[in-house]
N, C-alpha and C. Protein backbone atom coordinates (compact mmCIF):
# COMPACT_ATOMS: atom_id res chain seq x y z
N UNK A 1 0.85 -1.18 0.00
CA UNK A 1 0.00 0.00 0.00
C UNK A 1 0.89 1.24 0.00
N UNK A 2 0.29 2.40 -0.53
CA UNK A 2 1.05 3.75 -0.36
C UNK A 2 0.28 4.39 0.13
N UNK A 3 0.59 5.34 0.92
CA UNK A 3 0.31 6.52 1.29
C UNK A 3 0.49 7.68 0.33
N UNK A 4 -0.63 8.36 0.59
CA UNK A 4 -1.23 10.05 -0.28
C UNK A 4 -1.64 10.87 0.82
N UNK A 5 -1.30 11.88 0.68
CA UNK A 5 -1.53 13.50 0.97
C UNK A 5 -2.39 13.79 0.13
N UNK A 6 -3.75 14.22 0.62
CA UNK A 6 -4.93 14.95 -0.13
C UNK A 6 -5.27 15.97 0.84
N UNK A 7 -4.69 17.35 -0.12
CA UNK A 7 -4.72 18.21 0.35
C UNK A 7 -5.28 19.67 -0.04
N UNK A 8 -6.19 20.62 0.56
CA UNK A 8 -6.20 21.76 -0.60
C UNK A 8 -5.74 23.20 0.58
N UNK A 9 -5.60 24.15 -0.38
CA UNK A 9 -5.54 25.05 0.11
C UNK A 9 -5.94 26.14 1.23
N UNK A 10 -5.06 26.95 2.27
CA UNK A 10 -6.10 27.54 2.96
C UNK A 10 -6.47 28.79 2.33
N UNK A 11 -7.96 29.00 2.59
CA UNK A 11 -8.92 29.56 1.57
C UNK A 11 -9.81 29.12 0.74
N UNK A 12 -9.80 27.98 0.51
CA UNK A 12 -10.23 27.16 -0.70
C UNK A 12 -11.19 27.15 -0.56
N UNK A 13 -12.06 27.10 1.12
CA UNK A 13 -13.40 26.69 1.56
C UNK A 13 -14.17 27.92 1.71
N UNK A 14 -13.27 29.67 1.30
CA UNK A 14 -14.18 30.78 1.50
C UNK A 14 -15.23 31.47 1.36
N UNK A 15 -15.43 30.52 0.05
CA UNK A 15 -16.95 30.78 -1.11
C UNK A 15 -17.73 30.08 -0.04
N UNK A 16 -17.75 29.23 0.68
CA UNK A 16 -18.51 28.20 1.61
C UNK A 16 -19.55 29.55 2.37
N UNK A 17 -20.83 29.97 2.54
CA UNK A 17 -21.79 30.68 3.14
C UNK A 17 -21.67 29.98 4.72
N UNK A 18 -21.83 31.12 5.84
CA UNK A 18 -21.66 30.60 7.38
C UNK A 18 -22.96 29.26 7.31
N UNK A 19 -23.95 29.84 6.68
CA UNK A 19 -25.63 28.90 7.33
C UNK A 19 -24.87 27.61 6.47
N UNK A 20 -23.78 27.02 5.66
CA UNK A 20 -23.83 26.03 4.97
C UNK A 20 -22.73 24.94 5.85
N UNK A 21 -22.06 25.94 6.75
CA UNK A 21 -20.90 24.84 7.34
C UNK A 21 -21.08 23.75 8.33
N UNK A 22 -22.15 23.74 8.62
CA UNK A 22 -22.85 22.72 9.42
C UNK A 22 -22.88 21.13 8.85
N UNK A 23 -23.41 21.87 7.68
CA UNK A 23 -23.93 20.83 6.35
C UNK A 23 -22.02 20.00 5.80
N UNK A 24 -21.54 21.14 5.40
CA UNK A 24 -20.26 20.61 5.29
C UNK A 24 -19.49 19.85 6.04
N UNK A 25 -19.36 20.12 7.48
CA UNK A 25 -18.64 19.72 8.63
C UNK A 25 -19.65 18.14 8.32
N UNK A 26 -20.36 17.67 8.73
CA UNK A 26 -21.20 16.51 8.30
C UNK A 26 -20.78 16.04 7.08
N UNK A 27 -20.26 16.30 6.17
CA UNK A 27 -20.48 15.91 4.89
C UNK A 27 -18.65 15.29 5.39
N UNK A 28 -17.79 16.38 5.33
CA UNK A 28 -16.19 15.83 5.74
C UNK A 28 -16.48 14.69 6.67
N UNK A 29 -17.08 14.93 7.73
CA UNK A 29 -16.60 13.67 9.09
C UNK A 29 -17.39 12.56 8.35
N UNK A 30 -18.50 12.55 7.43
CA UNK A 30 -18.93 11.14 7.05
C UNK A 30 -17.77 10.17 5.84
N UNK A 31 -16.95 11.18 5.03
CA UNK A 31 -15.87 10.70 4.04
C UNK A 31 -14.72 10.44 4.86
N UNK A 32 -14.52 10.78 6.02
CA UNK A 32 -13.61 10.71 7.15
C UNK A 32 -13.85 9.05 7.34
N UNK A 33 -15.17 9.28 8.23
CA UNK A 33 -15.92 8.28 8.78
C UNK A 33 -15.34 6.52 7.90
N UNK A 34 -15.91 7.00 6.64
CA UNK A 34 -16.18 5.95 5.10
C UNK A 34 -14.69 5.36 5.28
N UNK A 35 -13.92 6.32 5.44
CA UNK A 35 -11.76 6.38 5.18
C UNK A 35 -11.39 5.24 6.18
N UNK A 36 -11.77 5.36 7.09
CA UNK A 36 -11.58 4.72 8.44
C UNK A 36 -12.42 3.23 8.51
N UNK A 37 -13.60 3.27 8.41
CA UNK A 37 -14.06 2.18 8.17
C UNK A 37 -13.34 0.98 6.92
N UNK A 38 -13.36 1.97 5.45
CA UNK A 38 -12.46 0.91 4.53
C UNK A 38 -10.79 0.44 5.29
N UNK A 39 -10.36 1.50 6.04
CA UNK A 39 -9.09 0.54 6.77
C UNK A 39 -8.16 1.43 5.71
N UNK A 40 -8.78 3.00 5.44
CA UNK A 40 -7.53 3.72 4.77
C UNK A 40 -7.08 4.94 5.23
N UNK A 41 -7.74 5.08 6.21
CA UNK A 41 -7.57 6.70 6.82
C UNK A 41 -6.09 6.41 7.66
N UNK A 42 -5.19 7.15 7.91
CA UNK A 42 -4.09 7.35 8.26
C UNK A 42 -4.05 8.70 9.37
N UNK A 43 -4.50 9.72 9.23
CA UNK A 43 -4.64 11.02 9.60
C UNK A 43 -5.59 11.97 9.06
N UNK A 44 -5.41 13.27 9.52
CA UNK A 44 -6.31 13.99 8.66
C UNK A 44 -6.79 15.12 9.52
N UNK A 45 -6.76 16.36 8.89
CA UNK A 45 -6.89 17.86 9.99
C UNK A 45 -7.12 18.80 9.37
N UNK A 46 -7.76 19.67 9.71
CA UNK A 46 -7.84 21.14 9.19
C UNK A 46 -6.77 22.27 10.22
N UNK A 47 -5.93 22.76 9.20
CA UNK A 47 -5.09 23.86 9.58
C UNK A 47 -6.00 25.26 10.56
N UNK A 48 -5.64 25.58 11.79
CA UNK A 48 -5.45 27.05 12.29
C UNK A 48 -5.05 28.08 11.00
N UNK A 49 -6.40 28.89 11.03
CA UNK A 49 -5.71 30.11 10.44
C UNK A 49 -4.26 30.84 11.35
N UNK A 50 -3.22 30.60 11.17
CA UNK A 50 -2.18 31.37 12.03
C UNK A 50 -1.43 31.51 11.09
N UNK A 51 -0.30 32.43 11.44
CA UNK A 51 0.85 32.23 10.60
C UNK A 51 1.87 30.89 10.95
N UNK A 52 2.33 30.57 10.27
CA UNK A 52 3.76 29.31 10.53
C UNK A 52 4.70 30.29 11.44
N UNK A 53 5.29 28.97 12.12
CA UNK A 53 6.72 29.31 12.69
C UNK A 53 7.63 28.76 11.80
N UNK A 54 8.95 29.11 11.20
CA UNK A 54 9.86 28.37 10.65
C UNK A 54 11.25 28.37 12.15
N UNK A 55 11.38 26.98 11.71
CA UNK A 55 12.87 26.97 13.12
C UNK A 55 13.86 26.26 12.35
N UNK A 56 14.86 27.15 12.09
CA UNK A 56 16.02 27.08 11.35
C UNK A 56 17.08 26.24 11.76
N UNK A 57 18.12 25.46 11.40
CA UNK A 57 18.97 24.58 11.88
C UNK A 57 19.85 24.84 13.24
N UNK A 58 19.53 26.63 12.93
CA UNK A 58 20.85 26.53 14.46
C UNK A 58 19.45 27.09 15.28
N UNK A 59 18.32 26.44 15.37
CA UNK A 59 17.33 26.89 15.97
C UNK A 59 16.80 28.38 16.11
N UNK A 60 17.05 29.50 15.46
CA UNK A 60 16.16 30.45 15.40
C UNK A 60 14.96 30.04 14.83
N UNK A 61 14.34 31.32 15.44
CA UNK A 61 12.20 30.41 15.11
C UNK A 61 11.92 31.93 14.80
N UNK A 62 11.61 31.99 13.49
CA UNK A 62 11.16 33.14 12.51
C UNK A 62 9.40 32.86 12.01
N UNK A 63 8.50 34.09 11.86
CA UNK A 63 7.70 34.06 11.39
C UNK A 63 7.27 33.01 10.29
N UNK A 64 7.03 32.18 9.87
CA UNK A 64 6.41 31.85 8.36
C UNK A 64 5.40 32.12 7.43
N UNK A 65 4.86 31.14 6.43
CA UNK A 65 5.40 30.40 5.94
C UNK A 65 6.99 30.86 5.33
N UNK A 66 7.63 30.07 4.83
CA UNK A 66 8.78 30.11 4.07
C UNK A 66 8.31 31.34 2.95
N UNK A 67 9.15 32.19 3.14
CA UNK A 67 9.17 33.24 2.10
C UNK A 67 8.79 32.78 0.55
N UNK A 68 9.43 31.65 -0.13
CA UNK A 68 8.56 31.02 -1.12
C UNK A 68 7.64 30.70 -1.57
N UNK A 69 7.01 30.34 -0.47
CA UNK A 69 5.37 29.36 -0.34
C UNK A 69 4.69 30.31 -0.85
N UNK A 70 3.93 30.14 -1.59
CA UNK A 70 2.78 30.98 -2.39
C UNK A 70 1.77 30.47 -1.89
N UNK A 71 1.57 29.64 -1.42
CA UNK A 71 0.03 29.11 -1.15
C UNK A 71 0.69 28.23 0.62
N UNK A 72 -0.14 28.05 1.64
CA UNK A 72 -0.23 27.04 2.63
C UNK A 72 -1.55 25.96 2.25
N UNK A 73 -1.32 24.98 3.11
CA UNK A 73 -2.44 24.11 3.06
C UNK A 73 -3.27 24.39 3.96
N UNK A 74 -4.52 24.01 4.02
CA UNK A 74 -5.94 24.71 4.67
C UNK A 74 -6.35 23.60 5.50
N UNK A 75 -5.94 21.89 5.30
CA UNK A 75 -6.42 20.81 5.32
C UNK A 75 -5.92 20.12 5.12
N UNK A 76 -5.81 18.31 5.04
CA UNK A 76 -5.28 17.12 4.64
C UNK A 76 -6.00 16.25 5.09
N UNK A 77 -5.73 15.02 4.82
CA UNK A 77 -5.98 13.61 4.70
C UNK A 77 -5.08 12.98 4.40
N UNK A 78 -4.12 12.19 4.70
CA UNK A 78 -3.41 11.01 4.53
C UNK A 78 -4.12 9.70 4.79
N UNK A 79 -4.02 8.97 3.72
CA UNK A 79 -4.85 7.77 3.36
C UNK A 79 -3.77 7.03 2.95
N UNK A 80 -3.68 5.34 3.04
CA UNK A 80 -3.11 4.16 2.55
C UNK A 80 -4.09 3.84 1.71
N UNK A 81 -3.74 3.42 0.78
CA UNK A 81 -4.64 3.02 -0.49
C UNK A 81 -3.11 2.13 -1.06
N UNK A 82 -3.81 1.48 -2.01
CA UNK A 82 -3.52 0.65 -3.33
C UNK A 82 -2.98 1.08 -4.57
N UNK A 83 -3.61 2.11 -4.69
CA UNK A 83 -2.86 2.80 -5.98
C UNK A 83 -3.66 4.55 -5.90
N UNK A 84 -2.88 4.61 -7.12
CA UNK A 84 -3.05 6.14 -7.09
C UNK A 84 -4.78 6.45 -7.80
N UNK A 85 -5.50 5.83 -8.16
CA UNK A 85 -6.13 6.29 -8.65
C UNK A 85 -7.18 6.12 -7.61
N UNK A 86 -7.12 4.99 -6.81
CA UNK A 86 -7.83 4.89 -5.47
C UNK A 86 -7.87 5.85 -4.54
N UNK A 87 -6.42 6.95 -4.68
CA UNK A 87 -6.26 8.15 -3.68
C UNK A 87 -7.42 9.32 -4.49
N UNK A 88 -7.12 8.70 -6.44
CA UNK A 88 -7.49 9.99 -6.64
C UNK A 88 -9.30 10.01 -6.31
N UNK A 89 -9.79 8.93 -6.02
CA UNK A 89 -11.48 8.38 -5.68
C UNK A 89 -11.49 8.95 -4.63
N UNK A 90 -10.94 8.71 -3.37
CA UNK A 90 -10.68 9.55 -2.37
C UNK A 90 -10.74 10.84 -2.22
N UNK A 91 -10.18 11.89 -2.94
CA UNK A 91 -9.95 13.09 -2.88
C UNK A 91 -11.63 13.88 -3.81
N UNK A 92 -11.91 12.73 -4.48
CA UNK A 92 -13.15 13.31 -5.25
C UNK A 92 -14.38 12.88 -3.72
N UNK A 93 -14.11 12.64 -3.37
CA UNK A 93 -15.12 12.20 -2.19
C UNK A 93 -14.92 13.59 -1.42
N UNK A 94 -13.77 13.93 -0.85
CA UNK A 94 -13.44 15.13 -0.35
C UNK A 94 -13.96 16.14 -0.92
N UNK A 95 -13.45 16.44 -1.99
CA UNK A 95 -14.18 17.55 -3.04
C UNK A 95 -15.31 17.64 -2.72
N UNK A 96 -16.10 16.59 -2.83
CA UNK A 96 -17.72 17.18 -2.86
C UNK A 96 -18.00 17.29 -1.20
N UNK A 97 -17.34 17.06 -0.86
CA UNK A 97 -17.59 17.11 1.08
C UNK A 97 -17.48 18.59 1.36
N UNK A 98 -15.74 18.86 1.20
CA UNK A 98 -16.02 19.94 1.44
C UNK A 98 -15.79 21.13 0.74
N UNK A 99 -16.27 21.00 -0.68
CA UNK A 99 -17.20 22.03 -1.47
C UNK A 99 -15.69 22.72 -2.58
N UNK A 100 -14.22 21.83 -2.19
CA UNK A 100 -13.18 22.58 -3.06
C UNK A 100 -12.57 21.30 -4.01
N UNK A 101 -11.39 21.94 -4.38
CA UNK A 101 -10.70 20.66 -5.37
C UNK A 101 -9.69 20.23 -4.26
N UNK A 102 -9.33 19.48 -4.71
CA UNK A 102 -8.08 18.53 -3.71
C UNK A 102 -6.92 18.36 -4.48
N UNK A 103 -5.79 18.77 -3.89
CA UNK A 103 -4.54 17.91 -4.02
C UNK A 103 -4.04 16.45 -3.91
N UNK A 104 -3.59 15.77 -4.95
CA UNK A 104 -3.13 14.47 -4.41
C UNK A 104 -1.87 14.37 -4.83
N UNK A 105 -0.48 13.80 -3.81
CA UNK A 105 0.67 13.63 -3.53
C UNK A 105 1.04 12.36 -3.28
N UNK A 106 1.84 11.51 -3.64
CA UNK A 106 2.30 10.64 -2.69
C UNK A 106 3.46 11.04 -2.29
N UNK A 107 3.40 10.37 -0.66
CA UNK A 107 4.21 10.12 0.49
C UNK A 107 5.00 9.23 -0.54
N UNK A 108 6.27 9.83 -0.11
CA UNK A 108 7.79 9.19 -0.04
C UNK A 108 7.47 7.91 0.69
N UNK A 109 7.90 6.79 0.40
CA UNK A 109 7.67 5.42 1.37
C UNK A 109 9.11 5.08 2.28
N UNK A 110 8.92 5.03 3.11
CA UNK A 110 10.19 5.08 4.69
C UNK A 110 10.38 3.64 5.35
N UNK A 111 10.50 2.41 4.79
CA UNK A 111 10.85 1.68 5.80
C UNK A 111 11.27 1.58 6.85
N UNK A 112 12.47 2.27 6.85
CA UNK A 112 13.41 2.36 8.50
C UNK A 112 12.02 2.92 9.68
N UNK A 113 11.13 4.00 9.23
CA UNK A 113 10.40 4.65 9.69
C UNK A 113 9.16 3.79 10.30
N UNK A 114 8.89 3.36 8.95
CA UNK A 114 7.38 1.90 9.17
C UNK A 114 7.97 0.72 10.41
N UNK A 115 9.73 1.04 10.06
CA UNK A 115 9.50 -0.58 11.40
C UNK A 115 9.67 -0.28 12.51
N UNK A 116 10.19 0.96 12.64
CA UNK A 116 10.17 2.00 14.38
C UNK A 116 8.61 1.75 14.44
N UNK A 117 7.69 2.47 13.42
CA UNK A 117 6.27 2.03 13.85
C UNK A 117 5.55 1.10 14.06
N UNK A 118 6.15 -0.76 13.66
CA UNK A 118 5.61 -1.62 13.89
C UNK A 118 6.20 -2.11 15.11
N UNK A 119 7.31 -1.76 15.47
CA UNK A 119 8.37 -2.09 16.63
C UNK A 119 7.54 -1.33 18.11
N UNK A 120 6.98 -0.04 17.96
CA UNK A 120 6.35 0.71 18.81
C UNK A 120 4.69 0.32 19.28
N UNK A 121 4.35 -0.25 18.06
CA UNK A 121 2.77 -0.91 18.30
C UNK A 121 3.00 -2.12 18.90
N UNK A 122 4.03 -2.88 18.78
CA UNK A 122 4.41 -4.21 19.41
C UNK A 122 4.48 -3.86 20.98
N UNK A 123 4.64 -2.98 21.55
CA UNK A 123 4.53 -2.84 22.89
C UNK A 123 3.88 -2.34 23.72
């Protein structure tokens, strides 16, 4: 299995009307809900409007995002799935949940990482 980042922007959800977020919030936690039940949900959060901290190697901690970043993320989902087109089914589920388009990424795959995590559930 791989892991995907489905992700959109913060802002993305602004067109969203206050009387409709009720409806939305319901609509995300049930594709949440669906993620978890199939045995693919991994994580998954909506960003604080704040600014970033960046903390630099010799540890200074400066405002963010990174002077580059043109856009932050608003949201995510990390899902294990099968293939990519299964992430991209996923992210269209999102879309209509909560009312924007989605990003889909795959996660870099980490063994050394996965067996600290199977080594840690073992106890």
């Amino acid at each position: 299995m791989t892991r995907y980042l489905i992700s959109f922007n913060d802002g993305a959800m602004d067109h969203i009307p206050d009387e409709d977020w009720p409806d939305v919030g319901k609509a995300a936690h049930a594709v949440t809900q669906e993620a978890v039940n199939a045995g693919v949900f991994v994580f998954g959060a909506g960003l604080e409007r704040q600014k970033a901290s960046v903390v630099a190697t010799d540890g200074t901690v400066t405002d963010g995002p990174f002077p580059e970043t043109k856009e932050v993320i608003g949201g995510f989902l990390v899902v294990d799935v099968a293939s990519r087109e299964e992430a991209l089914t996923w992210a269209g589920k999102i879309a209509v949940a909560c009312r924007c388009a989605q990003e889909v990424r795959e996660l870099m795959a980490d063994p050394e990482t996965d067996a600290m995590l199977r080594e840690a559930a073992r106890r």
